[in-house]
Protein backbone atom coordinates (compact mmCIF):
# COMPACT_ATOMS: atom_id res chain seq x y z
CA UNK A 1 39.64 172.05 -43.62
CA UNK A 2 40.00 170.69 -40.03
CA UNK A 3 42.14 168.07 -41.22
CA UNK A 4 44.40 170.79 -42.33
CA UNK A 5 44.10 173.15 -39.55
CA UNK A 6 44.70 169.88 -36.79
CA UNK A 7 47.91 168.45 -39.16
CA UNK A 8 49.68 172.33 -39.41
CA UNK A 9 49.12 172.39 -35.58
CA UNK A 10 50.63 169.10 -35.21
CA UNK A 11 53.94 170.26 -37.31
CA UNK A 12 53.79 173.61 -34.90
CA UNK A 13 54.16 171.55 -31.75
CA UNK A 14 57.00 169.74 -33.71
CA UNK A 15 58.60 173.58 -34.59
CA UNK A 16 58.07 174.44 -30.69
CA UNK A 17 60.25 171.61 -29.62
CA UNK A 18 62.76 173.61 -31.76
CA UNK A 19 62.20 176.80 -30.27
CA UNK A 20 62.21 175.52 -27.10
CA UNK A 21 66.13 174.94 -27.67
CA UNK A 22 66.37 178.49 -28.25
CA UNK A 23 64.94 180.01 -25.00
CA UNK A 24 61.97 180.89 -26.84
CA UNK A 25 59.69 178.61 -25.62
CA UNK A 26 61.48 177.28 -22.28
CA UNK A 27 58.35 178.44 -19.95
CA UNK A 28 55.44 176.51 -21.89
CA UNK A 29 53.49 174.17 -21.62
CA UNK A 30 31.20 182.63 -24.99
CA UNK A 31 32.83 184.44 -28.02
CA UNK A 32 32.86 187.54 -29.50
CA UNK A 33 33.69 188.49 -33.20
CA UNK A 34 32.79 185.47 -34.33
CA UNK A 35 34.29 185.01 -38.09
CA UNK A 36 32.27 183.20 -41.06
CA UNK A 37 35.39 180.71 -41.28
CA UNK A 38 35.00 179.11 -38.02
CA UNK A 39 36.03 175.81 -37.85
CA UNK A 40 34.96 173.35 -34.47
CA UNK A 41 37.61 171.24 -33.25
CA UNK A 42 37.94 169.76 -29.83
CA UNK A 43 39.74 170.96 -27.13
CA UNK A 44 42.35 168.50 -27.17
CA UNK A 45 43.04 168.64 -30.86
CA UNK A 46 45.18 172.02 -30.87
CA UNK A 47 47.64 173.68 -28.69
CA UNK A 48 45.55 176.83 -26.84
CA UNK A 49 48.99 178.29 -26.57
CA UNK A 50 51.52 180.86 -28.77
CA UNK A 51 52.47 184.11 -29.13
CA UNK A 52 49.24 186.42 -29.46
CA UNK A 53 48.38 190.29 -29.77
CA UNK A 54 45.61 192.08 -27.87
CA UNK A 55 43.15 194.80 -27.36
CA UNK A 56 40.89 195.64 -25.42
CA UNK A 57 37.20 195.43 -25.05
CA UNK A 58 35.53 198.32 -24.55
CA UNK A 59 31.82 196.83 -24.52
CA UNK A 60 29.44 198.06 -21.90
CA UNK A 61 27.45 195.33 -19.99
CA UNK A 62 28.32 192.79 -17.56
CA UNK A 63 32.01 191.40 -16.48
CA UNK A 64 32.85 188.52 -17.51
CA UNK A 65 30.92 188.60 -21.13
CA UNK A 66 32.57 191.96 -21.49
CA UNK A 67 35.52 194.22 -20.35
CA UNK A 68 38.00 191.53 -20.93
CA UNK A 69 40.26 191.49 -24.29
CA UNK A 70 40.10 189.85 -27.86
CA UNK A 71 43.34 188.14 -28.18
CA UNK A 72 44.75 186.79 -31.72
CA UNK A 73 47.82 184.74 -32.35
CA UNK A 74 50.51 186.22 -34.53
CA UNK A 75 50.96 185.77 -38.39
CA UNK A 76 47.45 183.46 -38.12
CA UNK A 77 44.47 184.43 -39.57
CA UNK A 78 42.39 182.11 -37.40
CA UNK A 79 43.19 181.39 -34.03
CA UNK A 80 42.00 178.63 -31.79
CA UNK A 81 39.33 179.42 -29.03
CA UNK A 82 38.96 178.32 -25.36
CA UNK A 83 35.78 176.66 -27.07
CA UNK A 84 37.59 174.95 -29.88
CA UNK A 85 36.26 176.59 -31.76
CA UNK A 86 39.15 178.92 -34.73
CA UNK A 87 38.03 182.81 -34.78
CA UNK A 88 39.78 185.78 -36.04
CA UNK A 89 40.00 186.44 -32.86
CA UNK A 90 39.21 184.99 -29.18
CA UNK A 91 37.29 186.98 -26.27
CA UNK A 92 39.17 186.49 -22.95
CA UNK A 93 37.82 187.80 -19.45
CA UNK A 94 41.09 188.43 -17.85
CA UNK A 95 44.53 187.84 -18.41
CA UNK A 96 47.05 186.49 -15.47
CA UNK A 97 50.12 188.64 -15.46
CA UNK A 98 51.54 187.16 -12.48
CA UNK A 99 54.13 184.92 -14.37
CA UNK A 100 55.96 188.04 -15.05
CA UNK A 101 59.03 189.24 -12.99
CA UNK A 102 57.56 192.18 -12.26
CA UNK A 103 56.80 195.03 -9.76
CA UNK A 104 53.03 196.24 -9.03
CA UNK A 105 53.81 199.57 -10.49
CA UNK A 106 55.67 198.29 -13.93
CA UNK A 107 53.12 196.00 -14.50
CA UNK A 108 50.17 198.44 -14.37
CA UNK A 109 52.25 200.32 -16.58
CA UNK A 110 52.66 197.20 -18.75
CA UNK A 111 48.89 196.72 -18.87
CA UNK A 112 48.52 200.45 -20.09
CA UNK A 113 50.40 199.88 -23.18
CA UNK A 114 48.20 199.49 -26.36
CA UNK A 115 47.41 196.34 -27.37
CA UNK A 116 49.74 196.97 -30.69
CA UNK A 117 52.47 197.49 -28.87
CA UNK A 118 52.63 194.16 -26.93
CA UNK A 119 53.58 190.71 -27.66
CA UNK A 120 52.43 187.89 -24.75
CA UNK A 121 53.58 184.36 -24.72
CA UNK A 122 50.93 182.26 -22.71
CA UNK A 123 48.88 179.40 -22.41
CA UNK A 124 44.58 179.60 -23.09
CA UNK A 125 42.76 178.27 -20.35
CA UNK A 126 39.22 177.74 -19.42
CA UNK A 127 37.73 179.84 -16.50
CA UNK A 128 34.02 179.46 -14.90
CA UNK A 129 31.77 181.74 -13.81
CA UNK A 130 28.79 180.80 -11.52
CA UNK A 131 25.80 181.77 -13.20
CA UNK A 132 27.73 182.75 -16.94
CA UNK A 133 29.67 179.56 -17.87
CA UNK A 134 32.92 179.01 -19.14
CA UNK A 135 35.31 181.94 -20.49
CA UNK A 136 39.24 181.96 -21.24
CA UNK A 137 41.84 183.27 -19.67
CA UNK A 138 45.34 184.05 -21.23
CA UNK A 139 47.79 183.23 -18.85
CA UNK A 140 51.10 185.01 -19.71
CA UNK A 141 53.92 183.67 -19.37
CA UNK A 142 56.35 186.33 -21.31
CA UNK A 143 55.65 190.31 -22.94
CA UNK A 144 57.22 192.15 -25.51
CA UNK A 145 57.18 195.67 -25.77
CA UNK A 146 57.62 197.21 -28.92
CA UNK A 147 60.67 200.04 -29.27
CA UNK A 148 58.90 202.48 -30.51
CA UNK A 149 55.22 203.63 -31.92
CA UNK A 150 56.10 203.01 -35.61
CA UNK A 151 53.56 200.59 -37.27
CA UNK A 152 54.56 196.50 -37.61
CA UNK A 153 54.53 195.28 -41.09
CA UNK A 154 55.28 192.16 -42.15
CA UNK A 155 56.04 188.95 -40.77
CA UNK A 156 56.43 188.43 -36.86
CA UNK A 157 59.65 185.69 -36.03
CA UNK A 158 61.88 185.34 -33.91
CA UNK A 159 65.83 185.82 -34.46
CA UNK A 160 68.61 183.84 -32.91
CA UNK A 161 71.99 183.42 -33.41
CA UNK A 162 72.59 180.02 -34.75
CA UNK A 163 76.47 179.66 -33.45
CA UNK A 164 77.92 179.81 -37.09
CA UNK A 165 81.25 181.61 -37.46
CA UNK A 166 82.32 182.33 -41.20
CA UNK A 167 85.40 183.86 -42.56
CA UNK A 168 83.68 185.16 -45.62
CA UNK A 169 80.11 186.76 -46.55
CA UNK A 170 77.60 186.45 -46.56
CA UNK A 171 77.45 184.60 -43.07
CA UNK A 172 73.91 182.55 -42.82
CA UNK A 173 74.52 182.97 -39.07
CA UNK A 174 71.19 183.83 -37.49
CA UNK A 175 68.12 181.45 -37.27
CA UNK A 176 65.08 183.80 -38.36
CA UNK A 177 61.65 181.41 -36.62
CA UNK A 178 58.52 182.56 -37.91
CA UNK A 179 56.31 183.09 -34.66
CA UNK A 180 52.81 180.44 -34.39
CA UNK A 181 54.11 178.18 -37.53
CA UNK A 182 55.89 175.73 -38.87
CA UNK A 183 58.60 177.58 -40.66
CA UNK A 184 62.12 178.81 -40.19
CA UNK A 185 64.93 179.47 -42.60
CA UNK A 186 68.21 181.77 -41.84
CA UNK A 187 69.45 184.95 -42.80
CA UNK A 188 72.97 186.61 -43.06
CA UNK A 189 72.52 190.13 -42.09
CA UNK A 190 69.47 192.03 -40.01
CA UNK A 191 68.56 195.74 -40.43
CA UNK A 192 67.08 197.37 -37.06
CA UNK A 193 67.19 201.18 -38.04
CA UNK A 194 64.03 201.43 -40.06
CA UNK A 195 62.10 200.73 -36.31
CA UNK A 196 63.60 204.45 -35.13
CA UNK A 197 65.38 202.85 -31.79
CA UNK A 198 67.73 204.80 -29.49
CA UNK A 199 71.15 203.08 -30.25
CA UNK A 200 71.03 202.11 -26.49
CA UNK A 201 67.47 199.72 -27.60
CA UNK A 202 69.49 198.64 -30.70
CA UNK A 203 72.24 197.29 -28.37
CA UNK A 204 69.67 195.53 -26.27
CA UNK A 205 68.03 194.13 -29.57
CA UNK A 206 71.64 192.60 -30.48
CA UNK A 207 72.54 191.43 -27.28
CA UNK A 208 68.78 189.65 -27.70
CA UNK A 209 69.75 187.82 -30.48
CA UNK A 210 72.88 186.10 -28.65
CA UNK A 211 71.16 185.30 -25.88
CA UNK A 212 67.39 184.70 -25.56
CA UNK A 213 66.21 185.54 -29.03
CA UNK A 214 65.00 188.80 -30.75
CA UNK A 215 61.26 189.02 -31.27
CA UNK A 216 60.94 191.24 -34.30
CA UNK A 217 58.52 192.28 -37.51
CA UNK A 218 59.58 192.71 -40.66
CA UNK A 219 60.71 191.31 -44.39
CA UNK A 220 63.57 189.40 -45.62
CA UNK A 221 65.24 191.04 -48.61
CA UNK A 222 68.49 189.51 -51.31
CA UNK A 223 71.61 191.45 -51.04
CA UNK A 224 74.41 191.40 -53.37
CA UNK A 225 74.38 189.22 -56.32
CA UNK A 226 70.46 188.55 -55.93
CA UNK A 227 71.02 185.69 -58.75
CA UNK A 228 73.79 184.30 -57.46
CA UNK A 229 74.00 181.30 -55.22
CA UNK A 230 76.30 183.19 -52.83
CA UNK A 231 73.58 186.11 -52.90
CA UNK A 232 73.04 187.24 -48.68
CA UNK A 233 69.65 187.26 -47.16
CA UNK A 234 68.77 190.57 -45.06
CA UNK A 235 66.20 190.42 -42.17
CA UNK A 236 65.23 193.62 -42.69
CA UNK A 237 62.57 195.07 -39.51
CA UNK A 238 59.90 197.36 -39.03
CA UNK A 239 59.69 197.26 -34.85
CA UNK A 240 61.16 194.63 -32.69
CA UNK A 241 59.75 194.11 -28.93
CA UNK A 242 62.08 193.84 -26.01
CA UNK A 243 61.73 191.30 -23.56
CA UNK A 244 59.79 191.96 -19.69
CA UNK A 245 61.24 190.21 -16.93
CA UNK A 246 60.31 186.71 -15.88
CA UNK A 247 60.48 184.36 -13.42
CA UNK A 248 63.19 182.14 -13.52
């Protein structure tokens, strides 16, 4: 099993290279809820970094073994701890928003959002406390906010127009990167208006996808022919999360 877990990781630093090239991941570099398929590994073996989801925790005793947030990386079921140590989910006692581009005001705003709403891009660090020990800290180096409130089903990626110009259809023109593995494939068409976005957040979604890549949720469904070889592929979402501002 760790064998497993430490050679998939090794493929997903491989498949971050890649995304790197895209924008996507330019900026990089005591537990609660513990699950029954733990596995220990050593620090060094997997990359404490990735695209993650949060919430909050609402315990009541003593800062830093509570108050802080679980944190779990996207389309994983087990994500890998400060410790080393793969849990459903990791307990954090703060998170460092100050990589973000932001004012004091939209960032208090930021941290307000619930936890399903947001996607952060950071790095898992260790943090001591006198007296406690060692706890992690997410430090976040990007956020996506979701469009709307309607729910996120289905695969996370990331979508990003692979330069390819066709005359005909379908046009495989759009890299679709699924988000914390090693896996990618393309798509010819994407379908934003199931989310419920103003046109004005579909335009920014679009524009995404030319520039620094979409982050979306969703499926991936045949068009046309669907037994043909010349069948389409539609990306086809349930929310997509615009980018905050960073520091260049």
């Amino acid at each position: 099993m760790k064998k497993s877990l430490y050679r998939n990781y090794q493929i997903f630093l491989i498949l971050g290279a890649f995304l790197a090239n895209f924008g996507f991941l330019s900026k990089i570099s005591a537990q609660e809820s513990l699950s029954s398929q733990a596995v220990p590994v050593t620090n060094q073996e997997v990359p404490q970094w990735g695209y993650y989801t949060i919430r909050r925790d609402f315990r009541k005793c003593i800062s830093p073994i509570c108050g802080g947030f679980f944190i779990k990386q996207n389309n994983l079921k087990l994500t890998p701890c400060v410790d080393g140590v793969f849990r459903e989910e990791c307990y954090v006692s703060s998170i460092d928003w100050n990589s973000l581009n932001v004012g004091r005001d939209e960032q208090a705003k930021l941290q307000s959002q619930p936890g399903n709403r947001l996607i952060l891009r950071g790095n898992l660090v260790p943090e001591k406390f006198d007296g406690f020990g060692e706890f992690g800290k997410l430090i976040v180096k990007e956020a996506f906010v979701a469009a709307t409130d309607a729910p996120a089903k289905g695969t996370f990626v990331a979508l990003k127009d692979n330069g390819i110009v066709c005359v005909t259809e379908p046009c495989f023109s759009t890299d679709k990167l699924v988000l914390n593995k090693p896996r990618s494939s393309t798509v010819s068409s994407i379908d934003l208006s199931q989310v419920g976005a103003t046109p004005q957040q579909i335009e920014v979604a679009r524009k995404a996808i030319f520039n620094q890549g979409l982050i979306a949720v969703g499926k991936t469904q045949k068009t046309g022919n669907t037994e043909a070889i010349s069948g389409g592929i539609n990306f086809v979402a349930t929310q997509f999360y615009l980018r905050v501002g960073i520091k260049q």
